[in-house]
Protein backbone atom coordinates (compact mmCIF):
# COMPACT_ATOMS: atom_id res chain seq x y z
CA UNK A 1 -28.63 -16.84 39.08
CA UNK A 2 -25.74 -18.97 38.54
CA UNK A 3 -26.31 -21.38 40.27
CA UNK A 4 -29.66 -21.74 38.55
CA UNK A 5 -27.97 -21.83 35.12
CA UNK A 6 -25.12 -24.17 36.55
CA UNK A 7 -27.88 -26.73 38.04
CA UNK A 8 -30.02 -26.40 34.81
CA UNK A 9 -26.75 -27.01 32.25
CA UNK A 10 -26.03 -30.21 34.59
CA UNK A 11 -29.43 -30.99 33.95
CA UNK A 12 -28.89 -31.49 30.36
CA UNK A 13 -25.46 -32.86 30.62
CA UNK A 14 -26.05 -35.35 32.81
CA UNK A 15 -29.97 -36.37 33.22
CA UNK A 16 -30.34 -36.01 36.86
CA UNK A 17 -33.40 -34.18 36.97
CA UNK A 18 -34.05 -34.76 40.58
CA UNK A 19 -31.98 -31.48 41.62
CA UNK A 20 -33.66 -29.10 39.70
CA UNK A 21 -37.41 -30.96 39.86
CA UNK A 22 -37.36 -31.17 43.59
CA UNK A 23 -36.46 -27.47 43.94
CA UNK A 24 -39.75 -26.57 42.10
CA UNK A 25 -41.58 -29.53 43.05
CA UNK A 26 -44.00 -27.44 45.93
CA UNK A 27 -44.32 -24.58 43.40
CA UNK A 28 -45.44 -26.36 40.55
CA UNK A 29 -47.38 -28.80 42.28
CA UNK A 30 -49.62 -25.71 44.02
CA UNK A 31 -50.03 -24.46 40.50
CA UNK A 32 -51.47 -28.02 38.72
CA UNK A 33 -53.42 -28.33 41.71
CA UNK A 34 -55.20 -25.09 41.59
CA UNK A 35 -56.09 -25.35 37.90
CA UNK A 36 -57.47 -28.93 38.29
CA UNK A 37 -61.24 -29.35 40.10
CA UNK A 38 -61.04 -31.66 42.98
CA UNK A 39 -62.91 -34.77 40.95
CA UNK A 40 -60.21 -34.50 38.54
CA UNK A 41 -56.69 -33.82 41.20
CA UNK A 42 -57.81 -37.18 42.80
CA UNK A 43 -57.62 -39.26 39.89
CA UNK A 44 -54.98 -38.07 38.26
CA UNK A 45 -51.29 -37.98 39.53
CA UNK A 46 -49.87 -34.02 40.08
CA UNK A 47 -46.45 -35.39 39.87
CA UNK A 48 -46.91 -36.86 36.60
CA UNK A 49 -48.14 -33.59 35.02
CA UNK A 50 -45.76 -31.93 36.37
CA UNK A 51 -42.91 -34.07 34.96
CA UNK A 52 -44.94 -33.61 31.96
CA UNK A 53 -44.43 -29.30 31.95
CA UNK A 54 -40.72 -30.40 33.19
CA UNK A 55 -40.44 -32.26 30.35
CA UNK A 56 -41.61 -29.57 27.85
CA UNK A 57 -39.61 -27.08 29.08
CA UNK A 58 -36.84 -28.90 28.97
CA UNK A 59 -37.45 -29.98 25.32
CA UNK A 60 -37.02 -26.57 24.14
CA UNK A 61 -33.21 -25.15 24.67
CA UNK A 62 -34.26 -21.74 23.95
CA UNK A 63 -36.06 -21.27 26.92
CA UNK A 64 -33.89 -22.78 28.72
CA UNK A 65 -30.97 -20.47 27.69
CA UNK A 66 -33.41 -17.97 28.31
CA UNK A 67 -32.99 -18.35 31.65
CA UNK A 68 -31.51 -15.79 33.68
CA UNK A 69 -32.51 -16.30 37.34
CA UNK A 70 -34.78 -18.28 39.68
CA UNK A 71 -38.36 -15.83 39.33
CA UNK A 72 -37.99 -16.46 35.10
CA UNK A 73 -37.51 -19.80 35.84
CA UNK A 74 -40.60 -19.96 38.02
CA UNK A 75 -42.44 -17.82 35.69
CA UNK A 76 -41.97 -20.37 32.59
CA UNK A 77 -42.30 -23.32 35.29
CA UNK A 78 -45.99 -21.70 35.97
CA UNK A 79 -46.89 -21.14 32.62
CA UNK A 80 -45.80 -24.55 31.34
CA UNK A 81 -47.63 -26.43 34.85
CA UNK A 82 -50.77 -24.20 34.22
CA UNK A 83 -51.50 -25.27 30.42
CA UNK A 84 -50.52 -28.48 31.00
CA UNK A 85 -52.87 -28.77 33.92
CA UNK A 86 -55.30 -26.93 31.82
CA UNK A 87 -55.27 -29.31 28.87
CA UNK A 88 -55.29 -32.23 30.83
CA UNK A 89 -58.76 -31.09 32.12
CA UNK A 90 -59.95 -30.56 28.82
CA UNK A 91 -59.09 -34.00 27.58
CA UNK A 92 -60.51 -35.62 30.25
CA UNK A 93 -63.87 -33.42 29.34
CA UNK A 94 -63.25 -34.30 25.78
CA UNK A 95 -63.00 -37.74 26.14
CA UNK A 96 -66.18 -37.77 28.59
CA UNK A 97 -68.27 -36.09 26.22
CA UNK A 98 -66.57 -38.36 23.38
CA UNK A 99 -68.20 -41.21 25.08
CA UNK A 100 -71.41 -42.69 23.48
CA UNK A 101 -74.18 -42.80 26.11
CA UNK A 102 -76.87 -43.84 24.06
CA UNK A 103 -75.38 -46.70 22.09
CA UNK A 104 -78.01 -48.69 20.19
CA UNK A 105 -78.34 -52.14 21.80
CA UNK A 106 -80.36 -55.08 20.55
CA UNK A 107 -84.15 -55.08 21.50
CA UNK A 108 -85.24 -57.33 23.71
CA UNK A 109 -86.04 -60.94 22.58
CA UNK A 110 -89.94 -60.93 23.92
CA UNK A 111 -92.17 -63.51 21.43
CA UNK A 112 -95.48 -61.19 20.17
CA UNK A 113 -98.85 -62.67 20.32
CA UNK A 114 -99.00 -63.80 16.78
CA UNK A 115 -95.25 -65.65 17.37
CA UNK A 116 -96.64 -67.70 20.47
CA UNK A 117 -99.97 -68.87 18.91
CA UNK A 118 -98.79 -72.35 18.47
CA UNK A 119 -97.43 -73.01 22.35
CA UNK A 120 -100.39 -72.37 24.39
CA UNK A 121 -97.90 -71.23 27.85
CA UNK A 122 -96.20 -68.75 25.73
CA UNK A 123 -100.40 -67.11 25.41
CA UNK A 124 -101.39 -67.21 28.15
CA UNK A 125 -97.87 -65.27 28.79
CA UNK A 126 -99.04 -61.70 28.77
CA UNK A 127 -101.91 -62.21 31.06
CA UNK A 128 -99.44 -63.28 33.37
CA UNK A 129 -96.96 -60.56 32.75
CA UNK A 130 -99.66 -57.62 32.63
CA UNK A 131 -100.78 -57.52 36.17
CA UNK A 132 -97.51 -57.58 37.72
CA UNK A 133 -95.86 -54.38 35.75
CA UNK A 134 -96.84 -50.87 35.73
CA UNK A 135 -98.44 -49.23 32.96
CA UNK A 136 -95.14 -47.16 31.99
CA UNK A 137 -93.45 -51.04 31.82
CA UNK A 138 -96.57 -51.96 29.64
CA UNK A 139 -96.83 -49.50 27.32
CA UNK A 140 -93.05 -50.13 26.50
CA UNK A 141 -93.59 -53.97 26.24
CA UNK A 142 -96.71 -53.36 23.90
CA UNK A 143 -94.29 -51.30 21.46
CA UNK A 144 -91.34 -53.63 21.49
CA UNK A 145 -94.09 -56.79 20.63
CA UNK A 146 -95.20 -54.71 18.25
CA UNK A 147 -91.45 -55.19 16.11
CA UNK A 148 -89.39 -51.82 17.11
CA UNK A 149 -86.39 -51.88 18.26
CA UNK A 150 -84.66 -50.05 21.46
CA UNK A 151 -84.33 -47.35 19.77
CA UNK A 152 -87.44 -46.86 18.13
CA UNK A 153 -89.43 -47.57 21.40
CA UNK A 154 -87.74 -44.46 22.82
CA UNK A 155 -88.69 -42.17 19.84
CA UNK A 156 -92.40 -43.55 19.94
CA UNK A 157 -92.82 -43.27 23.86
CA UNK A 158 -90.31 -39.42 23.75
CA UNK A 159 -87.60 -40.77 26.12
CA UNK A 160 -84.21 -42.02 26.13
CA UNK A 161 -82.79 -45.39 24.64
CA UNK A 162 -81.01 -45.84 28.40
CA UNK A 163 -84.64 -45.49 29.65
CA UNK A 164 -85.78 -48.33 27.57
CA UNK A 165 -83.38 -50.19 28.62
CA UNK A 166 -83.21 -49.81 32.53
CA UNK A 167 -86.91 -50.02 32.87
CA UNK A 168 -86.30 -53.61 30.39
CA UNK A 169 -83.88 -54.24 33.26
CA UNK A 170 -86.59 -53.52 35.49
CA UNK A 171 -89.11 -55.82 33.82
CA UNK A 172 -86.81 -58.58 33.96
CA UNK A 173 -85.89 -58.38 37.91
CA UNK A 174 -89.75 -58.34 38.79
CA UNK A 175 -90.47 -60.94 36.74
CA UNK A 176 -87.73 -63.25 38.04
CA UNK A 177 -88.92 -62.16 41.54
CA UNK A 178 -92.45 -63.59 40.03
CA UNK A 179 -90.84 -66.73 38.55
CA UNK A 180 -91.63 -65.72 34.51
CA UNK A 181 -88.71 -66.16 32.57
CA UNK A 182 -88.64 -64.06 28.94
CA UNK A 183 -86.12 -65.12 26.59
């Protein structure tokens, strides 16, 4: 107990937190690393939570007087390791979910029928096109020459912006692989 209190007061009194840190290091580390999922422990850096929880427990001087031997300090050491393992997780989470999947992206620049008239190529461009895609990649071209946007195409066909997109992407690569070019 004392020499808990005497290594924790030269803690504070002198910043050398390697004494007291690598004492608890194992502990502490098996505690972060059982409240973290695996996907999460390997990107993330156990030491640095834990010098995180170090950190807030030695922020607060009345836990730290608190202190009466090594299982209390343990105790509070768990406690502070497990919620700040905890709410690490649930930032990363947050942040995931935060992200926006299903931005809104400019609609491909594809010329309708009515647009090409004058260039006789650029007519003759969807009987080229047609044969070569599938009727899923047709029916999406039809409603983007007819003047909707990403966006709208997915509402009008009931699926997902990325969809539209990938299966644009999609277009694109088999028409290169045909030598058609759409700007």
């Amino acid at each position: 107990m004392r020499q808990l209190e005497d290594a924790v007061t030269h803690l504070q009194t002198s910043g050398d937190v390697n004494a007291v840190f690598e004492r608890y290091r194992a502990f502490a580390l098996r505690i972060i690393r059982k409240h973290l999922p695996g996907k999460l422990r390997r990107r993330l850096c156990s030491s640095d939570i834990l010098q995180d929880a170090w950190l807030s427990v030695l922020k607060r001087p009345h836990i730290i007087q608190s202190l009466n031997n090594s299982t209390s300090c343990r105790q509070i050491l768990r406690a502070f390791a497990r919620r700040k393992a905890i709410r690490t997780y649930r930032d990363h989470v947050r942040l995931k979910r935060s992200i926006l999947r299903e931005c809104s992206v400019e609609g491909a620049n594809i010329m309708s029928h009515h647009e090409s008239a004058s260039e006789p190529e650029q007519v003759d461009l969807w009987k080229l096109v047609a044969p070569v895609l599938t009727a899923a990649e047709q029916r999406v071209i039809k409603v983007l020459l007819a003047g909707h946007s990403n966006r709208e195409a997915a509402a009008i066909l009931g699926t997902s912006e990325a969809s539209i997109r990938r299966l644009l992407t999609r277009v694109r690569r088999t028409l290169a692989r045909n030598c058609v070019t759409i700007e």
